[in-house]
C-alpha atoms as a PDB file:
ATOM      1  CA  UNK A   1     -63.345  34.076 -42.272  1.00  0.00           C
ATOM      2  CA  UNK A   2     -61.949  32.998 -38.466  1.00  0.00           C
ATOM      3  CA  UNK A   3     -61.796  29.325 -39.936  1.00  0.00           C
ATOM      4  CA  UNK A   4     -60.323  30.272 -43.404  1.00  0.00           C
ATOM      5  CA  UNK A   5     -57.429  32.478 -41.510  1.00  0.00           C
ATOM      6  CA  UNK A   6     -57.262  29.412 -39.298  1.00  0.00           C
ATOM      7  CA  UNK A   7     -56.059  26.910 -42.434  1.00  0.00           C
ATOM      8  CA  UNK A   8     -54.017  29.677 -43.497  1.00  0.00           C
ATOM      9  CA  UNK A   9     -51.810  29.783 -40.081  1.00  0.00           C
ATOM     10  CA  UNK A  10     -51.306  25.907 -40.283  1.00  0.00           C
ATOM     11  CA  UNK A  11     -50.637  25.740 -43.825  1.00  0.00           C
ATOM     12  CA  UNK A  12     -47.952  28.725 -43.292  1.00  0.00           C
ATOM     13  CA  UNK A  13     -46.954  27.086 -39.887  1.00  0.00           C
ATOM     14  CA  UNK A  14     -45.953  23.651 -41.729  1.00  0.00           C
ATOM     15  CA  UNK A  15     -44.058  25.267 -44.769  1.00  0.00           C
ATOM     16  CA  UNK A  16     -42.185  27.053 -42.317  1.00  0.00           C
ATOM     17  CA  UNK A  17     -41.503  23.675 -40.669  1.00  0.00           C
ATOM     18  CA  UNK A  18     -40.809  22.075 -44.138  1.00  0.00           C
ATOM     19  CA  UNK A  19     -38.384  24.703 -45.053  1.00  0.00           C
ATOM     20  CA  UNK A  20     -36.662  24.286 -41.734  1.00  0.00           C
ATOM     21  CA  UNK A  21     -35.900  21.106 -42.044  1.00  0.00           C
ATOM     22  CA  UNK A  22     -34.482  21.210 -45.424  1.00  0.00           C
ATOM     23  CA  UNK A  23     -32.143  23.647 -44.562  1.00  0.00           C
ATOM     24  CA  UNK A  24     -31.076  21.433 -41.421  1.00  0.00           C
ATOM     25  CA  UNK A  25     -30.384  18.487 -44.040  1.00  0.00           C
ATOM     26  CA  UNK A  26     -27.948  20.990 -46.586  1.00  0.00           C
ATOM     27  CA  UNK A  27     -26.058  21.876 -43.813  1.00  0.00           C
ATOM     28  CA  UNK A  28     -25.352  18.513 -42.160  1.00  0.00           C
ATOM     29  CA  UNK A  29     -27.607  19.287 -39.169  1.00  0.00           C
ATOM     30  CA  UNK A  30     -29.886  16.686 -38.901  1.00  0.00           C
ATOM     31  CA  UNK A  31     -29.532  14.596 -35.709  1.00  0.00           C
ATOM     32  CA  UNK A  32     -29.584  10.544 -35.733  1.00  0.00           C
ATOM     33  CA  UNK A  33     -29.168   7.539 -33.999  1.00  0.00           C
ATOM     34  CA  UNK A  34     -25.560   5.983 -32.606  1.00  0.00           C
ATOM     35  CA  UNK A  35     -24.990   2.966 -34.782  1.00  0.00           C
ATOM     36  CA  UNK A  36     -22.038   0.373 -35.286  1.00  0.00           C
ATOM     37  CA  UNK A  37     -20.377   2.771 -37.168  1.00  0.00           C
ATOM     38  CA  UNK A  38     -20.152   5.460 -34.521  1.00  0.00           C
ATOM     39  CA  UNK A  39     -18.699   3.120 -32.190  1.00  0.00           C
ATOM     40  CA  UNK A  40     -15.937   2.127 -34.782  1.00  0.00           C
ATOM     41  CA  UNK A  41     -14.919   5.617 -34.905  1.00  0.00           C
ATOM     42  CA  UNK A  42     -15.516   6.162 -31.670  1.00  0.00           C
ATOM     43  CA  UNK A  43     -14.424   2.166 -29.893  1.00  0.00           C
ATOM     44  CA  UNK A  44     -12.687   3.770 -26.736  1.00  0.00           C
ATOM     45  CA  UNK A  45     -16.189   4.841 -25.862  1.00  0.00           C
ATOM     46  CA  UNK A  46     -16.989   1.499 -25.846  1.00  0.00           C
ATOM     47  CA  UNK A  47     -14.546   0.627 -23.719  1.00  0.00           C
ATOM     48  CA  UNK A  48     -15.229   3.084 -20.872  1.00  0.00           C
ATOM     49  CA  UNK A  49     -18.976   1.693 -20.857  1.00  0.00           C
ATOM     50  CA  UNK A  50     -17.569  -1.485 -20.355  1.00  0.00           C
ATOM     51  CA  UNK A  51     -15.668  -0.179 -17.914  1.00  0.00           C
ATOM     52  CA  UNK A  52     -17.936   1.498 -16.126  1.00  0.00           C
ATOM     53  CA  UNK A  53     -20.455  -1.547 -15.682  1.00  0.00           C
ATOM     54  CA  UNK A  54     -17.859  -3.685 -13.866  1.00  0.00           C
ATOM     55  CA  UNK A  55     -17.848  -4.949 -10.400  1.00  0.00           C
ATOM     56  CA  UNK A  56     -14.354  -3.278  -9.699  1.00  0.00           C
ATOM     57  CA  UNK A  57     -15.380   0.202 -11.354  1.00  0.00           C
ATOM     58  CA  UNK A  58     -18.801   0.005  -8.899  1.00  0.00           C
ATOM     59  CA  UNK A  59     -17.839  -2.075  -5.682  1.00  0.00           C
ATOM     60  CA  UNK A  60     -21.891  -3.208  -4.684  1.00  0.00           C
ATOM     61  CA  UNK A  61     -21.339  -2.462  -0.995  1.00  0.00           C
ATOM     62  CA  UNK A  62     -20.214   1.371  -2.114  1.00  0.00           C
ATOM     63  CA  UNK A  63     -16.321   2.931  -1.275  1.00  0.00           C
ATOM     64  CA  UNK A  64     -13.738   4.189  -3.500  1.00  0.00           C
ATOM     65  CA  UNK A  65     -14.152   2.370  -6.976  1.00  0.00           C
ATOM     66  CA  UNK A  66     -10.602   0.736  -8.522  1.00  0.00           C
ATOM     67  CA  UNK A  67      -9.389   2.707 -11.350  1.00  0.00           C
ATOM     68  CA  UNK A  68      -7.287   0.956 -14.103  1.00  0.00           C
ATOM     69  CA  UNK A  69      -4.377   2.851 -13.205  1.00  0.00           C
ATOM     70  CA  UNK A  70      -3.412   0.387 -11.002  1.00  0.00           C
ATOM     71  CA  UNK A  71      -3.302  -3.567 -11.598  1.00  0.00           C
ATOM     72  CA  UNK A  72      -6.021  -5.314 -10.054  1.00  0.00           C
ATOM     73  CA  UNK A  73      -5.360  -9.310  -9.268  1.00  0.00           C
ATOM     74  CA  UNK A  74      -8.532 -11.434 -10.461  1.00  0.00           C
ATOM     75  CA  UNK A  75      -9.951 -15.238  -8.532  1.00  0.00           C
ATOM     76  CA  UNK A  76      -7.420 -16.788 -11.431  1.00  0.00           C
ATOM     77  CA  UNK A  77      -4.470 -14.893 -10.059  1.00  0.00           C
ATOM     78  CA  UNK A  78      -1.779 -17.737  -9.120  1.00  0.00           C
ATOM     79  CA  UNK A  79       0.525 -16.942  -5.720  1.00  0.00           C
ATOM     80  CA  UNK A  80       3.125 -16.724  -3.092  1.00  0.00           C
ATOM     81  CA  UNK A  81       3.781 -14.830   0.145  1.00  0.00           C
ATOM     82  CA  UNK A  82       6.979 -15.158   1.066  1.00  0.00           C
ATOM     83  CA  UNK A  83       7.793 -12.823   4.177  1.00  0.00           C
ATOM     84  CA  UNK A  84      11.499 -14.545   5.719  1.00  0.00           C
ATOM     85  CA  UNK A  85      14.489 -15.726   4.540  1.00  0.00           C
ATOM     86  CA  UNK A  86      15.967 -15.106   1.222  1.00  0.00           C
ATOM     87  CA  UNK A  87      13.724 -14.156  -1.222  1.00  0.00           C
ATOM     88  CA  UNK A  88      12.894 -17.487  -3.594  1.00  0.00           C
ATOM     89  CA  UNK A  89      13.136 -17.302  -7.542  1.00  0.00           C
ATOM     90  CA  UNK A  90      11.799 -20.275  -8.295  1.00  0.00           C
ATOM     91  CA  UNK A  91       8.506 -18.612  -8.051  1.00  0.00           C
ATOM     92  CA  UNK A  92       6.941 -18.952 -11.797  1.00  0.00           C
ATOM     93  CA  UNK A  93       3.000 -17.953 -11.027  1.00  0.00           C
ATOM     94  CA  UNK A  94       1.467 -14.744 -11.066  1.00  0.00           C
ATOM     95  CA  UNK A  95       1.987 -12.679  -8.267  1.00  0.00           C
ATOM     96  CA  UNK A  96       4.343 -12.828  -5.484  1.00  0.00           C
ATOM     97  CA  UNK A  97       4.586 -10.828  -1.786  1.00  0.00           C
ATOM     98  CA  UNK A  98       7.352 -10.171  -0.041  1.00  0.00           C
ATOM     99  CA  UNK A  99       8.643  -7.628   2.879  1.00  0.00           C
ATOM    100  CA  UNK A 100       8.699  -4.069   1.370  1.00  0.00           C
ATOM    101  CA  UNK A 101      12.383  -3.729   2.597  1.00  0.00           C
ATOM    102  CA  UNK A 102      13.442  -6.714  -0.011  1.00  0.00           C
ATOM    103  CA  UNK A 103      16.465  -5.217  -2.137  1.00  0.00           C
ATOM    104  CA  UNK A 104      15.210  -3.712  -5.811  1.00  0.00           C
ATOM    105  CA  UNK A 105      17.251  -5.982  -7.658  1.00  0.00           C
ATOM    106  CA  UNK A 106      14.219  -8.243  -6.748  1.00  0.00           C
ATOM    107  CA  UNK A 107      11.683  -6.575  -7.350  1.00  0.00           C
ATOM    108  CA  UNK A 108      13.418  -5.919 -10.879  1.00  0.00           C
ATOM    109  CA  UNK A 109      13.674  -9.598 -11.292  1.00  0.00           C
ATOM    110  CA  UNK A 110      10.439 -10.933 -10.353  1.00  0.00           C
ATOM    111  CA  UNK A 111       9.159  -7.939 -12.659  1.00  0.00           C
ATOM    112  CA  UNK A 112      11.482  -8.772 -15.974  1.00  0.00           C
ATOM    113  CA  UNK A 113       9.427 -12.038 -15.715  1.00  0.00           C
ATOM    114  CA  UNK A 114       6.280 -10.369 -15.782  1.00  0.00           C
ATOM    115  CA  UNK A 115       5.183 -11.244 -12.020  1.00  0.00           C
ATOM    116  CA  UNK A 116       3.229  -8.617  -9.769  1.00  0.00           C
ATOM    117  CA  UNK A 117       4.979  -7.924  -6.624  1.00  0.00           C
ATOM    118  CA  UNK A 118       3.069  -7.057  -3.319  1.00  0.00           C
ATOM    119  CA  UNK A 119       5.251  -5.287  -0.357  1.00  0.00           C
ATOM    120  CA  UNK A 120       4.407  -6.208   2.569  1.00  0.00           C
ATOM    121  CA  UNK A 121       4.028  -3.232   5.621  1.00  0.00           C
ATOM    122  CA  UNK A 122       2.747  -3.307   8.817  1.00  0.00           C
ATOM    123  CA  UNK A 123       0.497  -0.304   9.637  1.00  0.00           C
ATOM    124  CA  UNK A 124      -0.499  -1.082  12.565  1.00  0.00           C
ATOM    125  CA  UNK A 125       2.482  -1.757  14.335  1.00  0.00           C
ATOM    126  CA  UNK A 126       5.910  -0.504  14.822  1.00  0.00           C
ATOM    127  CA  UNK A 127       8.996  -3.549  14.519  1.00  0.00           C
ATOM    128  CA  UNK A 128      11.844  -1.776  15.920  1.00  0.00           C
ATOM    129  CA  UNK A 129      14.438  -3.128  13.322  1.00  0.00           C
ATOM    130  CA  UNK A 130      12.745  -1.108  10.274  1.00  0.00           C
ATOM    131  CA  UNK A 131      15.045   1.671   9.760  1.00  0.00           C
ATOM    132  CA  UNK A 132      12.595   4.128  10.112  1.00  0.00           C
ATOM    133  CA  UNK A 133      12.133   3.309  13.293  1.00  0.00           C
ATOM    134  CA  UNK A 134      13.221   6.818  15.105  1.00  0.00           C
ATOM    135  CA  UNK A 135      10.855   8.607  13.018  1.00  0.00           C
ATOM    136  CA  UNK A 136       7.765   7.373  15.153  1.00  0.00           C
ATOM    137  CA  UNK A 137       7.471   9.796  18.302  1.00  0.00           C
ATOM    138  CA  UNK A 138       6.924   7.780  21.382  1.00  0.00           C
ATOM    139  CA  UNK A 139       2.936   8.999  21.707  1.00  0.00           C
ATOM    140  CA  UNK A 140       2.176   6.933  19.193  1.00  0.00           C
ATOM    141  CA  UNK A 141       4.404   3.815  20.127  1.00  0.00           C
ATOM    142  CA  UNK A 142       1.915   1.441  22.593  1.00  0.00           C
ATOM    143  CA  UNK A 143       1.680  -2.112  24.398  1.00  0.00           C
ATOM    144  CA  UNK A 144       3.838  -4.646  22.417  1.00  0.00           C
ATOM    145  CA  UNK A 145       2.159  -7.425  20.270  1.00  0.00           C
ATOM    146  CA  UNK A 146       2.386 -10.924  22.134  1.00  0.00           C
ATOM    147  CA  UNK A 147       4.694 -13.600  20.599  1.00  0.00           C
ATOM    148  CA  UNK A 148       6.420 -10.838  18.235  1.00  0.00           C
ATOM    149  CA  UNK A 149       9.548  -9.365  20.297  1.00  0.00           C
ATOM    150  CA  UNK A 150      10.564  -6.235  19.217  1.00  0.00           C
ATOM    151  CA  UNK A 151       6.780  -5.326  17.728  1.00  0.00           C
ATOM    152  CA  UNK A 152       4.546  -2.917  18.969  1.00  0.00           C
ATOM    153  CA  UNK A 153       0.927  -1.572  18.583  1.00  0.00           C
ATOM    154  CA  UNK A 154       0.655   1.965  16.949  1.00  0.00           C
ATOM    155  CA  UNK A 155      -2.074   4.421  18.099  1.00  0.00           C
ATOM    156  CA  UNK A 156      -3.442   4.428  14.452  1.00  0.00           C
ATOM    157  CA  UNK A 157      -6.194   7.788  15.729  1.00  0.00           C
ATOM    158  CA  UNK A 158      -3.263   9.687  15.372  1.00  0.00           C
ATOM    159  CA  UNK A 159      -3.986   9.876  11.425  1.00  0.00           C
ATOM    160  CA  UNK A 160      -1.962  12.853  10.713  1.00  0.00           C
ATOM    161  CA  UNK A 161       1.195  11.734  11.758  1.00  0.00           C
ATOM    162  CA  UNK A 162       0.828   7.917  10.419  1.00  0.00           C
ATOM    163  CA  UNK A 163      -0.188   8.923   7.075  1.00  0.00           C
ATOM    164  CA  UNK A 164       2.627  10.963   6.441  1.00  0.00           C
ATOM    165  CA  UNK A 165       5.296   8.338   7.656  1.00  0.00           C
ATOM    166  CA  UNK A 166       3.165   4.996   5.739  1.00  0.00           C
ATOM    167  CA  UNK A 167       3.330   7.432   2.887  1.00  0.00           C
ATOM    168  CA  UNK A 168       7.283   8.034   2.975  1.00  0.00           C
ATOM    169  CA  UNK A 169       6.766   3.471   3.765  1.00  0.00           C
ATOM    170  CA  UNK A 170       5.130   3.399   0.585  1.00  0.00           C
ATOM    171  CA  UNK A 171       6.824   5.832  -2.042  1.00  0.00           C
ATOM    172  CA  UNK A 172       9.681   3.717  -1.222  1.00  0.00           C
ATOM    173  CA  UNK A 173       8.238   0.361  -1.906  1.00  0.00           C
ATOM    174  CA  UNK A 174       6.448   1.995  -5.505  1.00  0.00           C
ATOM    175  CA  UNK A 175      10.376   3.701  -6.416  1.00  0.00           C
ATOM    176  CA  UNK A 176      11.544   0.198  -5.929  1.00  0.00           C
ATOM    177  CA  UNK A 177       8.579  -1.167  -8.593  1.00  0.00           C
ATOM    178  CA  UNK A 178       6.410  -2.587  -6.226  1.00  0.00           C
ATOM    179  CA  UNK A 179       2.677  -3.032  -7.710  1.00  0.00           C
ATOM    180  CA  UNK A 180       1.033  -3.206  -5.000  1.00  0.00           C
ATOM    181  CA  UNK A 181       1.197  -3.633  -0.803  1.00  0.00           C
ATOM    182  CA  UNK A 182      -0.278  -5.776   2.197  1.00  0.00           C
ATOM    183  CA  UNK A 183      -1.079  -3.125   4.896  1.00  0.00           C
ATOM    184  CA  UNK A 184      -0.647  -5.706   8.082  1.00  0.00           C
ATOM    185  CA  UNK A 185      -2.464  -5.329  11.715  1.00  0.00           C
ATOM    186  CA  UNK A 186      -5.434  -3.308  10.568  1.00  0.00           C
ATOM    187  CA  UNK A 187      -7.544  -4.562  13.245  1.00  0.00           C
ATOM    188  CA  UNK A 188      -5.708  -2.750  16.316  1.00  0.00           C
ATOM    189  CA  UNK A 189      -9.087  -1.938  17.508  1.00  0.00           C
ATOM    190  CA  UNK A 190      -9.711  -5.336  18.287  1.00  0.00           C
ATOM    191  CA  UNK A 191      -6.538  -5.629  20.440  1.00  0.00           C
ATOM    192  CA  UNK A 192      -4.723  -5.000  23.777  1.00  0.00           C
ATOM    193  CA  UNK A 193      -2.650  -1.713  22.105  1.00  0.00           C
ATOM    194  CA  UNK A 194      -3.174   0.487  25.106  1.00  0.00           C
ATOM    195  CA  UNK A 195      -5.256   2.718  23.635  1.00  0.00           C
ATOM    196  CA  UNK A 196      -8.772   3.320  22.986  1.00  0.00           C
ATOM    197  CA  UNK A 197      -9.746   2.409  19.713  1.00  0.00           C
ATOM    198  CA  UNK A 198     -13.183   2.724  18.163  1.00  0.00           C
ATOM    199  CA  UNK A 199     -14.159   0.878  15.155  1.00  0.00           C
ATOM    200  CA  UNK A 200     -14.828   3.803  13.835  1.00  0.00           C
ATOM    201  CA  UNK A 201     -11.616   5.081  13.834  1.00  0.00           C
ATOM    202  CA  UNK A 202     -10.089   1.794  12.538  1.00  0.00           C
ATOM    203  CA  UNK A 203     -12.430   2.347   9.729  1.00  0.00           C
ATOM    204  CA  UNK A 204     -10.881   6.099   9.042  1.00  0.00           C
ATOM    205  CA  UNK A 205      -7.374   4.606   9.046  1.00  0.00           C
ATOM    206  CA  UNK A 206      -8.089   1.711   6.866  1.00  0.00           C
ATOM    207  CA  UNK A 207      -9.714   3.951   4.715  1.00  0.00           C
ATOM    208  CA  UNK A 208      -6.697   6.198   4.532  1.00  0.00           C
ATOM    209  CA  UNK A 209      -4.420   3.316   3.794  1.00  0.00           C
ATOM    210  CA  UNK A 210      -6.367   2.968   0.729  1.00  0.00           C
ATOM    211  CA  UNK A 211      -6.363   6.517  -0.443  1.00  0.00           C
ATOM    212  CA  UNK A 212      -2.877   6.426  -0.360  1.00  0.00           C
ATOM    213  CA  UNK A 213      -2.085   3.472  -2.003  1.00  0.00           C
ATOM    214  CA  UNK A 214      -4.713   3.979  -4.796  1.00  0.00           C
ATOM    215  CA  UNK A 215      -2.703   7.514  -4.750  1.00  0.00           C
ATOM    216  CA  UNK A 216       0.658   6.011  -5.782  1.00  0.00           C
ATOM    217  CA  UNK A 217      -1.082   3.204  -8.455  1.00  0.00           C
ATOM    218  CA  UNK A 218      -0.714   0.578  -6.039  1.00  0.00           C
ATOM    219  CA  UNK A 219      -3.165  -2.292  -5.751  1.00  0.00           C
ATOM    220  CA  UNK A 220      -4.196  -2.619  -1.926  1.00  0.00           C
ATOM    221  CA  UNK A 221      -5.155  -6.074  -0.351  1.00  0.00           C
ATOM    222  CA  UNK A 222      -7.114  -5.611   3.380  1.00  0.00           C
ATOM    223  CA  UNK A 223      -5.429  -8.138   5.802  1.00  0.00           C
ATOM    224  CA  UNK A 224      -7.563 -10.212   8.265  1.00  0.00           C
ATOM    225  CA  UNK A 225      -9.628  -7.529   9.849  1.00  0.00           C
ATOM    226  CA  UNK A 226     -12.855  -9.780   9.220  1.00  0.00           C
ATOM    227  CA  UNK A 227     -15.316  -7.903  11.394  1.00  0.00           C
ATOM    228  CA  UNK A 228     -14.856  -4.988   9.072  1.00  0.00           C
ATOM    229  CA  UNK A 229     -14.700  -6.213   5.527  1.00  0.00           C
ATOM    230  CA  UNK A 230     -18.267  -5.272   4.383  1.00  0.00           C
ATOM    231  CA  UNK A 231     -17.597  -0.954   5.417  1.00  0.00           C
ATOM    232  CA  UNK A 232     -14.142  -1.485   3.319  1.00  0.00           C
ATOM    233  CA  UNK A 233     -14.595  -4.397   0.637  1.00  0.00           C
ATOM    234  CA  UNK A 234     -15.017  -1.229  -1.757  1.00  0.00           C
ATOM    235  CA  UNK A 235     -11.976   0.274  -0.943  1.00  0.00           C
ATOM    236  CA  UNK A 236      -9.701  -2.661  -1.542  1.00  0.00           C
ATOM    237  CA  UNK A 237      -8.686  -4.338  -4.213  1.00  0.00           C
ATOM    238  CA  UNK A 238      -8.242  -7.881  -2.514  1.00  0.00           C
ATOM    239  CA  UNK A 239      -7.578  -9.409   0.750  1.00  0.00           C
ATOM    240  CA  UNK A 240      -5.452 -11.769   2.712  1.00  0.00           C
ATOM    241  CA  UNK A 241      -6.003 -14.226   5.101  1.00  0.00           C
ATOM    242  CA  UNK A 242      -4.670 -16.260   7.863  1.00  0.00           C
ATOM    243  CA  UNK A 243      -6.427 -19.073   8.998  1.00  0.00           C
ATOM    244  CA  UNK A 244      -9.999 -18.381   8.252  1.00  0.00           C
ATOM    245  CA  UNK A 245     -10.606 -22.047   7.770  1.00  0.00           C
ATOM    246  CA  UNK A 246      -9.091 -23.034  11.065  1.00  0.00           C
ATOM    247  CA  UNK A 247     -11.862 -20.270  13.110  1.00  0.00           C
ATOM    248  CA  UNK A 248     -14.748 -21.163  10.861  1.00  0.00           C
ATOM    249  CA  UNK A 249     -14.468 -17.876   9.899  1.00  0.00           C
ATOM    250  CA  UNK A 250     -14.188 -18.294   5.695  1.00  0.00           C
ATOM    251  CA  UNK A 251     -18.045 -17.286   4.953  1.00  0.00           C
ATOM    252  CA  UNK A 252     -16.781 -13.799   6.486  1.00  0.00           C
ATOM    253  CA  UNK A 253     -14.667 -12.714   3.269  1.00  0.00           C
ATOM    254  CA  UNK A 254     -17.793 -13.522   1.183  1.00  0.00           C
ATOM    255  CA  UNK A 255     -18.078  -9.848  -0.103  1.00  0.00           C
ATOM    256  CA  UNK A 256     -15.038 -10.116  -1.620  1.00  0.00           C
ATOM    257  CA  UNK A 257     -15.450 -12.986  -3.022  1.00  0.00           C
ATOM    258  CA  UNK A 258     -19.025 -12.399  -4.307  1.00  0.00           C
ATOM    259  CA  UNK A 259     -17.769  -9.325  -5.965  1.00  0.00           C
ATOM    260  CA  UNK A 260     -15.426 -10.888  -8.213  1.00  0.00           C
ATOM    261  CA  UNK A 261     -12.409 -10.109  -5.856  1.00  0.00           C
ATOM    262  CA  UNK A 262      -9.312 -12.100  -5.458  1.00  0.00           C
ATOM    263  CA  UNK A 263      -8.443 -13.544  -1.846  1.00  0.00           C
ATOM    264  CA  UNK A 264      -5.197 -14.799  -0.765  1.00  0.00           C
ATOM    265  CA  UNK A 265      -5.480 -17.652   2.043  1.00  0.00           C
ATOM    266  CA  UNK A 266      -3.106 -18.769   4.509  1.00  0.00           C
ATOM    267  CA  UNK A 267      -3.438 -22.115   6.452  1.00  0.00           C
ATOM    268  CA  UNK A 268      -0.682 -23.281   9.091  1.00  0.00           C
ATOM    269  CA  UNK A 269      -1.939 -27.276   9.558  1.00  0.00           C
ATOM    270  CA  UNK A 270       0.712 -28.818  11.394  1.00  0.00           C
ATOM    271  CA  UNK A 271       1.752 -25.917  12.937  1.00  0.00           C
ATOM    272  CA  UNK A 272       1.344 -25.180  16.738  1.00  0.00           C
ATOM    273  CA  UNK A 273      -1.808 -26.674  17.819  1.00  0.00           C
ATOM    274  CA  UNK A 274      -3.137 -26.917  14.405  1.00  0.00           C
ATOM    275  CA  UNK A 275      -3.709 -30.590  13.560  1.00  0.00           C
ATOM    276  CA  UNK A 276      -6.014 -30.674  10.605  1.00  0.00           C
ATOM    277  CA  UNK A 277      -4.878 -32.640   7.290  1.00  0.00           C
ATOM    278  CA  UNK A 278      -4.754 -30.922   3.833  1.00  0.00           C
ATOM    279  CA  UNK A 279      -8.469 -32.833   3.176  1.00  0.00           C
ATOM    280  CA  UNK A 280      -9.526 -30.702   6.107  1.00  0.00           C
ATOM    281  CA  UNK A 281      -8.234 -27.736   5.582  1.00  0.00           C
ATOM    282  CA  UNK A 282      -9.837 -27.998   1.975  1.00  0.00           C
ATOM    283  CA  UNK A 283     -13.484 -28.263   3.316  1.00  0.00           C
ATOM    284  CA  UNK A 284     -13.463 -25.420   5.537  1.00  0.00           C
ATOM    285  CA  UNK A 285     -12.582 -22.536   3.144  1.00  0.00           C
ATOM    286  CA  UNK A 286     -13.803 -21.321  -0.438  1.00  0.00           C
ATOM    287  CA  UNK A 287     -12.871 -22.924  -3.292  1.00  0.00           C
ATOM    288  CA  UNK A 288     -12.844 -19.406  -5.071  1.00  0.00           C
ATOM    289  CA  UNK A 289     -10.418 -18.614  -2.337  1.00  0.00           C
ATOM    290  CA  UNK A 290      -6.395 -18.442  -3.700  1.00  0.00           C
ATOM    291  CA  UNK A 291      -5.055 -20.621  -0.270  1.00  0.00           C
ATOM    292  CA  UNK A 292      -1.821 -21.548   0.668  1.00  0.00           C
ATOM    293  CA  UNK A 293      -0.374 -24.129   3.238  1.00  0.00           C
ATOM    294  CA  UNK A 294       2.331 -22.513   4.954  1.00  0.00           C
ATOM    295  CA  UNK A 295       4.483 -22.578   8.011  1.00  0.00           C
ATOM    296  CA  UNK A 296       4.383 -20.195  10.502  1.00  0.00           C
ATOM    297  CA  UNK A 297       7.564 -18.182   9.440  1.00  0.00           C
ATOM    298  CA  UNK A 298       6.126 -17.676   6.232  1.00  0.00           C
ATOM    299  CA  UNK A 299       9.425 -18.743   4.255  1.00  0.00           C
ATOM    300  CA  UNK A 300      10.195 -19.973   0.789  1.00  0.00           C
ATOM    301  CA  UNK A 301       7.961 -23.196   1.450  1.00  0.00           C
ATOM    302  CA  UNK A 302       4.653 -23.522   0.472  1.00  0.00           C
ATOM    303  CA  UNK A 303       1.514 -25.327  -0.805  1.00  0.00           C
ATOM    304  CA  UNK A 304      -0.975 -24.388  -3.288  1.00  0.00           C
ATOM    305  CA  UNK A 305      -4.364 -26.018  -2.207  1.00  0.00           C
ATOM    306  CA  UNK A 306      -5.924 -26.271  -5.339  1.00  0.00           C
ATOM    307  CA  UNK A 307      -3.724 -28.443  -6.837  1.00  0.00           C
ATOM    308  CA  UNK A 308      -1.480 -29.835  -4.082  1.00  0.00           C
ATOM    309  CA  UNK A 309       1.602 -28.814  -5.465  1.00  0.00           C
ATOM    310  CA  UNK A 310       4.683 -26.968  -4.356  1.00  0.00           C
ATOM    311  CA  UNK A 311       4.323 -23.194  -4.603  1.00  0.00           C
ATOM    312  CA  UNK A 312       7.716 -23.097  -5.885  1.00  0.00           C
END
């Protein structure tokens, strides 16, 4: 009788399954598998996988991940850095930096031809010709830079009140249509400034100058500051160089450059004490590297190393 009863609860247990599932299957219920025509419906899903697996959207050495609201420039990305005299329009590649005070009309034009413009700011110091120069209170203002007249160090611990004035820097340079920006003299802590700076709190600034660009939509390039790039390579979306080839110092922007980043040389052979050829100057950096021979005042003229030809 135990056994019989026994058959009877599984036989009643597996109708009651049966019946279950039927109903499931009338009403549209049933469960199944993604297949091609789910992601047809569904393709931006798709797209945010894709997404999501790419070295910008998961920087390997951790940090702040890019975002696509803000254009990122690629190892392909053609350029120029052009920081005195009259801005140049002959400029026909991809991207293009200039100072961040540069007129809009500019910006407009190099943007009407579909060219990225970078502004160019310097964070780390205060030139006392920007017109924002009064705003800085002298506890921040320190030893000036030597060879720059007119340049001094800021005391980048004071976050709070740098922030707020590379902010009002920067929400300038975006109203103008500025894609991006060139933070210069990063690497204060590595300087006579006057002040005590830890690498630690070069790293907090740095960072900060990242979270605010990423905060406007700007792409953010990390300038020189070698000793640093593997605690920020995540939080920048490029960087740019001066004269890692002439230091030996090229193999040092390799986590950008192994993480599908773009970065933007600059080589001065010829200049000052610098007496390499172009041969030269081509065997000491990375061939993934974007590098330009320039002068030393960073004008209109230039070199593109790759192929030997005039920038502009």
């Amino acid at each position: 009788m135990q056994l019989f009863d026994h058959r009877i609860s599984i036989s009643l247990l597996f109708l009651l399954a049966l019946s279950q599932f039927t109903l499931f299957n009338l009403c549209g219920a049933v469960p199944v598998l993604a297949s091609r025509d789910d992601k047809q419906l569904h393709p931006e899903a798709d797209k945010r996988s894709e997404l999501d697996s790419s070295p910008q959207e998961a920087p390997p050495l951790g940090g702040r991940a890019a975002s696509s609201r803000w254009w990122v420039p690629t190892q392909s990305t053609t350029w120029q850095v052009q920081l005195s005299g009259t801005v140049d329009k002959r400029f026909n590649g991809n991207a293009i930096e200039f100072d961040a005070d540069t007129d809009t009309a500019t910006v407009k034009y190099f943007k009407s031809k579909g060219i990225k413009t970078i502004a160019y700011i310097s964070a780390g110091s205060l030139e006392d010709w920007r017109i924002d120069v009064k705003s800085f209170p002298k506890v921040v203002i320190g030893r000036a830079l030597a060879g720059w007249p007119g340049e001094y160090w800021l005391d980048i611990r004071q976050v709070n009140i740098l922030k707020k004035l590379m902010l009002d820097r920067l929400s300038k340079a975006k109203a103008k249509g500025f894609d991006g920006v060139d933070w210069d003299n990063v690497d204060g802590y590595t300087q006579d400034s006057g002040f005590k700076i830890t690498y630690e709190q070069q790293l907090a600034y740095n960072k900060m100058l990242s979270e605010i660009s990423h905060g406007l939509g700007m792409t953010v390039a990390l300038k020189n500051d070698l000793e640093q790039i593997r605690d920020l390579v995540g939080y920048f979306d490029f960087a740019v160089n001066e004269e890692c080839g002439y230091y030996r110092e090229c193999t040092m922007l390799a986590p950008f450059l192994n993480a599908g980043k773009a970065v933007v040389g600059l080589e001065y052979p010829g200049q000052g004490g610098d007496k390499r050829t172009y041969d030269q100057v081509k065997a000491r950096v990375d061939p993934r590297s974007y590098t330009l021979i320039k002068k030393l005042d960073l004008g209109a003229w230039g070199i593109v190393l790759r192929t030997l030809k005039s920038v502009i």
